[in-house]
Protein backbone atom coordinates (compact mmCIF):
# COMPACT_ATOMS: atom_id res chain seq x y z
CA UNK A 1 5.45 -24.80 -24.24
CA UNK A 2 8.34 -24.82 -21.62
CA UNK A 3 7.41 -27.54 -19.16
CA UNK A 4 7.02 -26.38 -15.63
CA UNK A 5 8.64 -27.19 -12.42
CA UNK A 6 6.74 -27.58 -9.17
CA UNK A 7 7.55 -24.71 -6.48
CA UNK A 8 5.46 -25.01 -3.85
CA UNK A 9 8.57 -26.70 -1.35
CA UNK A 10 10.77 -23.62 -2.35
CA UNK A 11 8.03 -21.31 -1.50
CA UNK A 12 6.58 -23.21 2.20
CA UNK A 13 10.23 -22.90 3.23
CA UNK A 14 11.43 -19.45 1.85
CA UNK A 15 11.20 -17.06 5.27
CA UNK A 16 8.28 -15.38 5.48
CA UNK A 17 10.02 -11.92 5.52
CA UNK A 18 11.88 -12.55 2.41
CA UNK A 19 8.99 -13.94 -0.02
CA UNK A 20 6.85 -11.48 -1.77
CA UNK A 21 3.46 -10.93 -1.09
CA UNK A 22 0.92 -11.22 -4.01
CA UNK A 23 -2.24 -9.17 -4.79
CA UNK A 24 -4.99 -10.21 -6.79
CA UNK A 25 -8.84 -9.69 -7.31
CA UNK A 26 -10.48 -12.78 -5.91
CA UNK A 27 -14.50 -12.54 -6.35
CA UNK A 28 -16.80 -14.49 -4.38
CA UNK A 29 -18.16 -15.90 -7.60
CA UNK A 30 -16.74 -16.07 -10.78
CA UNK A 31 -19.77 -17.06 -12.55
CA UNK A 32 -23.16 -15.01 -12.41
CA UNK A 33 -26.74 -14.34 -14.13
CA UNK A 34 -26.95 -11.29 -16.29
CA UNK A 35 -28.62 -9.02 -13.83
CA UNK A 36 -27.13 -10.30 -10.76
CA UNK A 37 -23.91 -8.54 -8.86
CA UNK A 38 -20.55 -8.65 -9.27
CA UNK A 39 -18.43 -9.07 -5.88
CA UNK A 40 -14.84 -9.45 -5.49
CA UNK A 41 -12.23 -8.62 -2.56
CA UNK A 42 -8.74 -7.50 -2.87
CA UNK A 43 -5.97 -9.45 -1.36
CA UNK A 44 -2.58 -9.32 -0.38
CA UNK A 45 -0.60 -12.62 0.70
CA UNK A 46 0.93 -15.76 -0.10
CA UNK A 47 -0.06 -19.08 -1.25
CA UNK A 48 -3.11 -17.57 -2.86
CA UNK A 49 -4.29 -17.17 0.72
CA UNK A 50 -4.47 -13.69 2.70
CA UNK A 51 -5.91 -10.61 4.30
CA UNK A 52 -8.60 -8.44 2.76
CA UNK A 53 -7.80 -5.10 1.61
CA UNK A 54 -10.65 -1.79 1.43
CA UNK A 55 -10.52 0.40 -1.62
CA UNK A 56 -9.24 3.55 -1.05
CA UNK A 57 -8.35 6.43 -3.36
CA UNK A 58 -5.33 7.07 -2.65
CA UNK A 59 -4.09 3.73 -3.58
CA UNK A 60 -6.00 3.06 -7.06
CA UNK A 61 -5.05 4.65 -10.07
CA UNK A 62 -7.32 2.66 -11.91
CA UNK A 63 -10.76 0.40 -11.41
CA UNK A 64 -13.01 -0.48 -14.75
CA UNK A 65 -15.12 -3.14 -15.88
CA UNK A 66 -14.15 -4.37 -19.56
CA UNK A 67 -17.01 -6.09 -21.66
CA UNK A 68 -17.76 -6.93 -25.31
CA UNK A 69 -19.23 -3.22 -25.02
CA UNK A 70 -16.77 -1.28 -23.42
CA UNK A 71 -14.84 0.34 -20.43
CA UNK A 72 -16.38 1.62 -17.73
CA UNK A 73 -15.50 3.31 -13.94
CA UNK A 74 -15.92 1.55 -11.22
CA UNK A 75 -16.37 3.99 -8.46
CA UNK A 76 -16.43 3.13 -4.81
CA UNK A 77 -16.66 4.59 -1.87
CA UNK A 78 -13.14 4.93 0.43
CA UNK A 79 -13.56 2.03 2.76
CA UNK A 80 -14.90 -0.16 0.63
CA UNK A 81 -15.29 -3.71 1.36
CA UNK A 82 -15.42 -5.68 -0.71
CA UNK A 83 -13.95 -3.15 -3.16
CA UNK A 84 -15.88 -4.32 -6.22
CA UNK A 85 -19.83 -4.37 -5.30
CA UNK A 86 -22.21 -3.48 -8.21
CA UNK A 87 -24.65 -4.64 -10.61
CA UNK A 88 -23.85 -7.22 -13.32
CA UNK A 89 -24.26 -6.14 -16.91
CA UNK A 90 -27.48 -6.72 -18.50
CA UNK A 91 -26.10 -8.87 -21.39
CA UNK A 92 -24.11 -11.96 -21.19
CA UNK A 93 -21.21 -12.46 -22.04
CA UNK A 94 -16.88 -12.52 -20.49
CA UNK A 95 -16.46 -9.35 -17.96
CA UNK A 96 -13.09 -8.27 -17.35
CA UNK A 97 -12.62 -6.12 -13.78
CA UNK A 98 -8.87 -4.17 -13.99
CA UNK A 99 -7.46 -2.82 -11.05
CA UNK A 100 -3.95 -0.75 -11.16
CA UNK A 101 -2.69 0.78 -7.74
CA UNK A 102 -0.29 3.77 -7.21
CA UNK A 103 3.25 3.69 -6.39
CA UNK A 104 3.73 2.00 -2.75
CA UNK A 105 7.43 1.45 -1.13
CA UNK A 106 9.31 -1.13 0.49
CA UNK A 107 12.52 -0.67 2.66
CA UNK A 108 15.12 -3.39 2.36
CA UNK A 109 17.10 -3.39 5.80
CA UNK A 110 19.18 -6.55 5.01
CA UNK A 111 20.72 -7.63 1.66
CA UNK A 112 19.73 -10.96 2.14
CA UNK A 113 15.94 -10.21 1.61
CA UNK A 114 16.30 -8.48 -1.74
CA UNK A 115 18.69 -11.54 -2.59
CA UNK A 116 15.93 -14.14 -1.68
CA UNK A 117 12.96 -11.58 -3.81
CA UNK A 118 15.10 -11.17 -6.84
CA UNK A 119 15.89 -15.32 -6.94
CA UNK A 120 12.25 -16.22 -6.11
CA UNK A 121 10.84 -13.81 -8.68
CA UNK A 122 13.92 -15.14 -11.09
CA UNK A 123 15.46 -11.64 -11.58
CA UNK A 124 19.13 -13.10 -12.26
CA UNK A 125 21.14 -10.66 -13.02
CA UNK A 126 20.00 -8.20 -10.31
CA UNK A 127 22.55 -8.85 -7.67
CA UNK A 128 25.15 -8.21 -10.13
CA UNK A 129 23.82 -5.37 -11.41
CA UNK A 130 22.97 -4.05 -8.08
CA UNK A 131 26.79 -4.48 -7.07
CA UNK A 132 28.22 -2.92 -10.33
CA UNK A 133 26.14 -0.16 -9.63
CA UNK A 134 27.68 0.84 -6.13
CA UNK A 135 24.80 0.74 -4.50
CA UNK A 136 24.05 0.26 -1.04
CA UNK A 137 23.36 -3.00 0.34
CA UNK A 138 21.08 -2.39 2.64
CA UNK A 139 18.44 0.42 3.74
CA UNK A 140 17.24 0.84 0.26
CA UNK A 141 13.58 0.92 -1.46
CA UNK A 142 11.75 -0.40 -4.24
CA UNK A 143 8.74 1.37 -5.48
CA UNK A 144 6.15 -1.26 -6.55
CA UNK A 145 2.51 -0.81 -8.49
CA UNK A 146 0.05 -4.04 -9.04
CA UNK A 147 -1.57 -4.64 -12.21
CA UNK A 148 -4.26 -6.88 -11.62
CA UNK A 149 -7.44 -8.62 -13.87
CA UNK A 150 -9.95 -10.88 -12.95
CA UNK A 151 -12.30 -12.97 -15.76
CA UNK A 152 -15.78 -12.97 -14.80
CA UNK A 153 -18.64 -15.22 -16.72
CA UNK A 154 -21.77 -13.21 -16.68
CA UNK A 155 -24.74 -15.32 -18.55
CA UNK A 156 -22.87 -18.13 -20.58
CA UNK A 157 -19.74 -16.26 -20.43
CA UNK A 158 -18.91 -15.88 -24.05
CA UNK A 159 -16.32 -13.59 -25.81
CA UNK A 160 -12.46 -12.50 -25.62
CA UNK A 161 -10.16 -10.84 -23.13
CA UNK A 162 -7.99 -8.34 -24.83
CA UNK A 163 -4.96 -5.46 -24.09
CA UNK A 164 -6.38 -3.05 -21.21
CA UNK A 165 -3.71 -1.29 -21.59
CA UNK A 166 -2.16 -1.67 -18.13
CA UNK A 167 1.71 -1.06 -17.48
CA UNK A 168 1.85 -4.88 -17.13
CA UNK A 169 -0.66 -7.31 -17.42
CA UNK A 170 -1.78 -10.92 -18.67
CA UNK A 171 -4.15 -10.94 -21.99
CA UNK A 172 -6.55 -14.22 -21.89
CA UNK A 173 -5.96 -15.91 -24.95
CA UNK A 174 -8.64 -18.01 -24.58
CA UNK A 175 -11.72 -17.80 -22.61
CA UNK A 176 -12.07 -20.54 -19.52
CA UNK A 177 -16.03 -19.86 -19.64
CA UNK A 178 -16.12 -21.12 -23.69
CA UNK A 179 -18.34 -24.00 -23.73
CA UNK A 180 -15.43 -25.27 -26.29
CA UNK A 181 -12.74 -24.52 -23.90
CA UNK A 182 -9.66 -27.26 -23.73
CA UNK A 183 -8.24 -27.32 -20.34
CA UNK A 184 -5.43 -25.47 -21.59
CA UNK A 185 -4.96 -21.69 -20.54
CA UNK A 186 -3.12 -19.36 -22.94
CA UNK A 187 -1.92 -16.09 -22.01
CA UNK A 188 0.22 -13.36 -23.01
CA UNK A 189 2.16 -11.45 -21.01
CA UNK A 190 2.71 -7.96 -22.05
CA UNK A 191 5.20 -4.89 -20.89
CA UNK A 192 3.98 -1.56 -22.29
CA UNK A 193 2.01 -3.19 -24.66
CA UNK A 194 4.92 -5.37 -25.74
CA UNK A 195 5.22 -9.17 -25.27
CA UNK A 196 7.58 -10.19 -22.78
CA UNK A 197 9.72 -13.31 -23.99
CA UNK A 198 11.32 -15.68 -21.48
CA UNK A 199 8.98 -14.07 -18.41
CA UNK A 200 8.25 -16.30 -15.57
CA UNK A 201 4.81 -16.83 -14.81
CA UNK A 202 3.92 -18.12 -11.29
CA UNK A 203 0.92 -20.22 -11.01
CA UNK A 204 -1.45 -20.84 -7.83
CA UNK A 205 -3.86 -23.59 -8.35
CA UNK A 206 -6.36 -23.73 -5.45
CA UNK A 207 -8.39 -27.07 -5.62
CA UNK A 208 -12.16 -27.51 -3.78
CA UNK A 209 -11.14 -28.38 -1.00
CA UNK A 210 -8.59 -25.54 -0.53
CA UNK A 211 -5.02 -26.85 -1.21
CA UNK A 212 -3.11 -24.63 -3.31
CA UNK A 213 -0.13 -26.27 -5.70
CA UNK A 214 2.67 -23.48 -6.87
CA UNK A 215 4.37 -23.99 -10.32
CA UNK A 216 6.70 -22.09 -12.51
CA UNK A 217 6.11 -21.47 -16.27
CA UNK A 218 8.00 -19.45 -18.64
CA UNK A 219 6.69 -17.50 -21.50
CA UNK A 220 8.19 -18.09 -25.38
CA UNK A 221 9.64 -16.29 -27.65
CA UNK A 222 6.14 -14.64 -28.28
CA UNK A 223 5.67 -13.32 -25.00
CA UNK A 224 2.85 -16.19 -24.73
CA UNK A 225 2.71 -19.15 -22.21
CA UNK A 226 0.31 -22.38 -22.00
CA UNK A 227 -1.08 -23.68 -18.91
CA UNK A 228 -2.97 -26.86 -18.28
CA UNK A 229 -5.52 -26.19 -15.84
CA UNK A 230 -8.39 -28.33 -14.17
CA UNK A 231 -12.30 -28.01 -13.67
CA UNK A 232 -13.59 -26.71 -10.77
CA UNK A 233 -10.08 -25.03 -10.11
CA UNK A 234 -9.52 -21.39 -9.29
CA UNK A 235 -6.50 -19.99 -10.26
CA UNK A 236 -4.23 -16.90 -9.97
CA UNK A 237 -1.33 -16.22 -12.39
CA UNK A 238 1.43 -13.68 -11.51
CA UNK A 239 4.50 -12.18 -13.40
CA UNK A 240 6.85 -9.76 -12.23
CA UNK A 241 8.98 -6.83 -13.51
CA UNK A 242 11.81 -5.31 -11.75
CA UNK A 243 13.91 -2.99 -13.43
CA UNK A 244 16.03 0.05 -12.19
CA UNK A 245 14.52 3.41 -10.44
CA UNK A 246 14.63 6.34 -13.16
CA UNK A 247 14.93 8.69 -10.05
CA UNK A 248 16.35 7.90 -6.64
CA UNK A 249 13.25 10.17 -4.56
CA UNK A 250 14.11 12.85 -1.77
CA UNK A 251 15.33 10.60 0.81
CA UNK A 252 18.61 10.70 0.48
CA UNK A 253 19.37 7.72 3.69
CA UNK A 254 16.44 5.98 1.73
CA UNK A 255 17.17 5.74 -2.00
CA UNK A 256 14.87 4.54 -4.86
CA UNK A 257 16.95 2.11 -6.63
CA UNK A 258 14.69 -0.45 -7.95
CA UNK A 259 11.11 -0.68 -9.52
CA UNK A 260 8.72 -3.64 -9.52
CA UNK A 261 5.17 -4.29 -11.61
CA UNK A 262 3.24 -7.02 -10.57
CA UNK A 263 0.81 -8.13 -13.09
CA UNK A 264 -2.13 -10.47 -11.82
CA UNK A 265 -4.78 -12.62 -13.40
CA UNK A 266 -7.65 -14.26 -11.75
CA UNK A 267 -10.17 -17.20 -12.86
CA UNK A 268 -11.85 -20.44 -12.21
CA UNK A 269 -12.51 -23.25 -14.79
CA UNK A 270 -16.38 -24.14 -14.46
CA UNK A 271 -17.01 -27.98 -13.46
């Protein structure tokens, strides 16, 4: 395992303009009776902290519910809040909700700002690339999708996360909800369906009484990352892609010239 470093100073004194804005399923409980419902928000923000967002159409290319069984829809109505809202499965055992969102867009005005993104999000050769590229340093876009899973424990919360085929995402290598669990979160982080070596994982431990601690991890050479984590914690886990736009879009002032995909995991280790 490649020891961490602790982040959150960096990140409490990065400008808000210039640090990027997570998005993750948060439910309002991880843990429920076979039977019962299955509730979660979705969130945009920092700091594992921020504003509530509907479900809409438009923006969701993708919504299931993974068990031991299978995959199915999850269909809501536009306006949706919270977004996920429907009946537990009958039989116990780990859920897996999957969200993926369409393409969204962000404008870069200043050079700075995509400077301060690509070091926070440890995308080091993107400046230089940027530059060798002739690109414009300013008033370009980025087209960004989010790729996000949340563990649920329905019952006693037994069984396996696995591949859900998202662009980007984080497989569960083991299962926080196993009454044999170790304190010790392994993940995968996968690219197409490929591991991705040497990928930073950022990781937002929020505590009972509502602090949040920030540290950096880094994936091996198998794409796979271990993560000490505490009972009665709830945690999100991020990992970002940026690589350049295959097209440039039909703004011509505007210019696609980067892509981002943000893959998200949510859980909480029971007491």
């Amino acid at each position: 395992m490649i020891l961490p470093r602790l982040f959150l100073f960096a990140l409490l004194v990065l400008p808000v303009s210039a640090a990027a804005h997570e998005f993750w399923i948060e439910p309002e409980r991880y843990q429920v009776d076979a039977g019962e419902r299955l509730q979660a928000k979705f969130k945009n923000g920092q700091l594992f902290r921020g504003s509530t967002l509907s479900f809409f159409d438009r923006s969701s290319a993708r919504f299931d519910m993974i068990t031991q069984d299978g995959v199915s829809p999850i269909t809501p109505r536009a306006g949706d809040s919270p977004a996920l809202d429907i009946p537990a499965p009958e039989k116990d055992g780990l859920t897996v909700v999957v969200h993926e969102t369409t393409p969204a867009f962000v404008t870069y005005r200043e050079w700075e700002k995509f400077l301060a993104f690509a070091e926070h999000k440890d995308f080091a050769s993107a400046e230089a690339d940027h530059i060798a590229a002739g690109w414009p340093q300013e008033m370009f876009r980025e087209r960004y999708t989010r790729h996000a899973k949340a563990l649920f424990a329905v019952g006693d919360g037994m069984g396996t996360d696995r591949a859900a085929g998202l662009k980007t995402e984080f497989v569960a290598l083991t299962n926080p909800y196993d009454r044999d669990f170790d304190n010790v979160m392994r993940v995968s982080v996968l690219l197409d369906g490929t591991p991705r070596p040497d990928a930073q994982v950022e990781v937002f431990d929020r505590a009972p009484d509502d602090t949040v601690t920030v540290t950096l991890y880094r994936t091996d050479a198998s794409g796979e990352a271990q993560i000490p984590v505490t009972p009665g914690h709830e945690y999100l886990f991020d990992a970002v892609v940026l690589q350049k736009s295959p097209d440039t879009g039909d703004k011509p002032d505007l210019p696609i010239l980067w892509e981002t995909f943000w893959a998200a995991l949510t859980f909480e280790v029971p007491q």
